[in-house]
Protein backbone atom coordinates (compact mmCIF):
# COMPACT_ATOMS: atom_id res chain seq x y z
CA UNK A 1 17.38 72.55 -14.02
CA UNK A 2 17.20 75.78 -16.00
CA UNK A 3 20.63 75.52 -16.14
CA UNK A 4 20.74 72.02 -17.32
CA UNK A 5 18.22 73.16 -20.12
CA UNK A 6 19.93 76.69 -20.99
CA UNK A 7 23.05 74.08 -22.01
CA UNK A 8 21.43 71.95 -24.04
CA UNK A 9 19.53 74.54 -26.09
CA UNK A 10 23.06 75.90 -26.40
CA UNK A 11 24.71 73.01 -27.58
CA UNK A 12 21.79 72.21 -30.28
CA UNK A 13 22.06 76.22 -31.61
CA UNK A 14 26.00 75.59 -31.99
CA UNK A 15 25.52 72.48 -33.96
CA UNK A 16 23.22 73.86 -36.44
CA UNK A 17 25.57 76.64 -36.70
CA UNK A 18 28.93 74.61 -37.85
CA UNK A 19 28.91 74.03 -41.67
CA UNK A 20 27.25 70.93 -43.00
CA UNK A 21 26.15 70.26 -39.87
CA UNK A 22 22.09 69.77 -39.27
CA UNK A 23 21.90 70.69 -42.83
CA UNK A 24 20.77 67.72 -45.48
CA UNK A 25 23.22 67.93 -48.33
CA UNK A 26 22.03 68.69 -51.45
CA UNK A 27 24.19 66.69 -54.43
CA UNK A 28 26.12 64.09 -52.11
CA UNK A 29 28.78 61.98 -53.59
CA UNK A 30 30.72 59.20 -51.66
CA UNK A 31 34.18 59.30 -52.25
CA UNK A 32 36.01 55.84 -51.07
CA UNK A 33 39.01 55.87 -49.21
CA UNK A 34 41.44 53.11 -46.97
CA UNK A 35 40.48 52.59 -43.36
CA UNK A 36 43.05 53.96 -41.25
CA UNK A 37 43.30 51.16 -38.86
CA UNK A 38 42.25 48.28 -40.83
CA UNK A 39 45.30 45.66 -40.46
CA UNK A 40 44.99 42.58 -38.10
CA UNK A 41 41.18 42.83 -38.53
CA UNK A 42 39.09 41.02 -40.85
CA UNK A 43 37.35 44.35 -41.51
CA UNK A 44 36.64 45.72 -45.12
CA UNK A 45 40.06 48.06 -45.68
CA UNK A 46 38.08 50.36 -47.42
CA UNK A 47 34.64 52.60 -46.51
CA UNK A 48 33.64 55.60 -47.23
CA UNK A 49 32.42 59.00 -46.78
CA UNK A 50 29.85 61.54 -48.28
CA UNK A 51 30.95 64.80 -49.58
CA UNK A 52 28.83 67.72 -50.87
CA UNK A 53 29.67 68.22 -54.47
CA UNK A 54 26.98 71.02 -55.33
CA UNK A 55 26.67 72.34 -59.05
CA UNK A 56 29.72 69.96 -59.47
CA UNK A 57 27.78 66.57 -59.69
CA UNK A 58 28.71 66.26 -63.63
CA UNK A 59 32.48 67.91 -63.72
CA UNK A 60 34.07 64.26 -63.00
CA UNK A 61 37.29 66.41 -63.51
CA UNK A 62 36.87 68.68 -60.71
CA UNK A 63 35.43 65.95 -58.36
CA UNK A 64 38.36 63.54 -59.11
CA UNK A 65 40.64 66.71 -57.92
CA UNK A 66 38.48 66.92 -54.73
CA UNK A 67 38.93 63.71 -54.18
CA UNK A 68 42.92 63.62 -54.11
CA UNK A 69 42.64 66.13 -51.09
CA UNK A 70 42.10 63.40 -48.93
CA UNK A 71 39.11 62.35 -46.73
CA UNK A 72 37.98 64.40 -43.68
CA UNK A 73 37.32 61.69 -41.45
CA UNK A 74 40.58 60.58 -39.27
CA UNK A 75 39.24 57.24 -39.70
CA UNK A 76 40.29 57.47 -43.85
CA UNK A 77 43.22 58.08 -44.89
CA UNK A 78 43.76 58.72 -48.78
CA UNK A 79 45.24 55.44 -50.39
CA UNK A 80 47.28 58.09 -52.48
CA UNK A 81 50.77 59.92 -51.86
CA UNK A 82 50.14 63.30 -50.70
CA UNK A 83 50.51 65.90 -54.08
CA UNK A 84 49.41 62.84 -56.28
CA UNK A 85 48.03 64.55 -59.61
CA UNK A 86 45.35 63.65 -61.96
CA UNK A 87 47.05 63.67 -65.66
CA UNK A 88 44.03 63.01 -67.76
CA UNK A 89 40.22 61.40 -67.89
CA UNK A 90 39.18 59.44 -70.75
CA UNK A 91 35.54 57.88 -70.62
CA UNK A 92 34.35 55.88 -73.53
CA UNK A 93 30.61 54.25 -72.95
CA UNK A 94 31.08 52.44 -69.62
CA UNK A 95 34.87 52.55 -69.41
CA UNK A 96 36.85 55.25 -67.88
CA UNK A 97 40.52 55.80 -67.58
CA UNK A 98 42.27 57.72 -65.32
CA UNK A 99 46.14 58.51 -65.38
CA UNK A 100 47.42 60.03 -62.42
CA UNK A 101 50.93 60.73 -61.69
CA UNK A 102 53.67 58.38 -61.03
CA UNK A 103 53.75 56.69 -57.54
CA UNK A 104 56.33 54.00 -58.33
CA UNK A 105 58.70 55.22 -55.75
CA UNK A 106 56.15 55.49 -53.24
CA UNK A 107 53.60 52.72 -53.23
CA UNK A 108 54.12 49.02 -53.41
CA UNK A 109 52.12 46.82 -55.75
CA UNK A 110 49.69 46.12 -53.05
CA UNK A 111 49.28 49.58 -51.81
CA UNK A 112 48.70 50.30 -55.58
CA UNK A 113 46.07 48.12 -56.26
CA UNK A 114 44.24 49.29 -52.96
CA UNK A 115 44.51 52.84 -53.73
CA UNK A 116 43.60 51.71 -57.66
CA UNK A 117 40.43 49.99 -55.25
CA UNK A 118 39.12 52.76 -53.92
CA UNK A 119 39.57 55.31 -56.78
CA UNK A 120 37.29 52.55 -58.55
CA UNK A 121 34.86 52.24 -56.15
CA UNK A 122 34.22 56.15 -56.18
CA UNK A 123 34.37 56.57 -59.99
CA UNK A 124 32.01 53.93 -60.47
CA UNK A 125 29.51 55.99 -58.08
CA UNK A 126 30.05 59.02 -59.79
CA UNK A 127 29.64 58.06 -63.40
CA UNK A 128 28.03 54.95 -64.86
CA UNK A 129 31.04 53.31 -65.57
CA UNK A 130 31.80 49.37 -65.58
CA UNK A 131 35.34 49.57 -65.36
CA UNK A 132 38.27 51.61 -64.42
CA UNK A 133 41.93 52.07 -65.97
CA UNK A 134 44.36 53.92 -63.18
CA UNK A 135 47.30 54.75 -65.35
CA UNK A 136 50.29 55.54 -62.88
CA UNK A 137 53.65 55.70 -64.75
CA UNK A 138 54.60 52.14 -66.09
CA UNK A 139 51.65 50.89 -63.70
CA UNK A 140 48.18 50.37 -64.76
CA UNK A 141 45.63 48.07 -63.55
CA UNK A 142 41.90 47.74 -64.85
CA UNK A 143 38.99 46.71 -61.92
CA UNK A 144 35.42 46.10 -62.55
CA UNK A 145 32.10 45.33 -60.95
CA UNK A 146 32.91 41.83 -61.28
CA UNK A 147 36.08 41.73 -60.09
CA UNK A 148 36.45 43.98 -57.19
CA UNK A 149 36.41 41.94 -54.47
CA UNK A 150 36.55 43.71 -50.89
CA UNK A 151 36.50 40.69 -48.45
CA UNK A 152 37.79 37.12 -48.51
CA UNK A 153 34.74 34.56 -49.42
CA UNK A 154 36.71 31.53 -49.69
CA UNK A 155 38.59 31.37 -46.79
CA UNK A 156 36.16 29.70 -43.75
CA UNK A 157 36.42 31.30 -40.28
CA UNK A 158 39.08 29.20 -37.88
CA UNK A 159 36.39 27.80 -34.43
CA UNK A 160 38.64 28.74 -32.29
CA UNK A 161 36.34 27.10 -29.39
């Protein structure tokens, strides 16, 4: 029994020990990335995960640079090449722009307008923007509150009984 209750008291001391762990964060942000194993499902392909951003909470800048490092999670996966760059920020009242740099060659229209999803979704939490520009090369495409639709409400569920 002492045994027993020597490793449990261990395991709980190691816990609080490993960063971030047992320890309430103090600015979190949730950055929004594509579920790694979304296809065939009828799952949202997009969820996403709280980061500590610290004495960075206003420098959208440095947070939008955090936030092309990828997720930590192996259940994300960053909708973005790896080395994709942010170019520039503009934010005007409640519309932002972001140009990033080109990923023509390496995402499809669709994969485009998912990874242009989820860069939305996370500005929109991090500023009090209405919409978002992604500027990528020739590509841009503009998403909004109103418009950003993350599951399928028309189509009804097949009975398959």
């Amino acid at each position: 029994m002492k045994k027993i209750l020597c490793a449990a008291l261990a395991a709980v001391l190691l816990i609080s020990l490993l960063p971030g762990c047992g320890q309430k964060m103090k600015e979190p942000v949730t950055f929004y990335y594509q579920v790694t194993d979304y296809q065939g499902t009828m799952a949202c392909p997009i969820a996403g995960e709280e980061r500590e951003v610290a004495g960075y909470r206003d420098n959208l800048k440095y947070l939008l640079t955090f936030y092309l490092m990828g997720p930590i999670s192996q259940e994300l996966a960053s909708p973005l090449p790896l080395g994709t760059q942010l170019q520039s920020i503009n934010q005007s009242s409640e519309e932002l722009t972001i140009e990033i740099s080109d990923t023509a060659s390496t995402l499809s229209d669709s994969a485009f307008s998912l990874a242009c999803a989820c860069l939305s979704m996370t500005c929109m939490g991090l500023t009090n923007a209405e919409a978002v520009t992604v500027v990528s090369g020739s590509r841009s495409l503009t998403l909004d509150k109103d418009n950003l639709l993350l599951s399928d409400t028309i189509t009804p569920e097949e009975n398959t009984k």
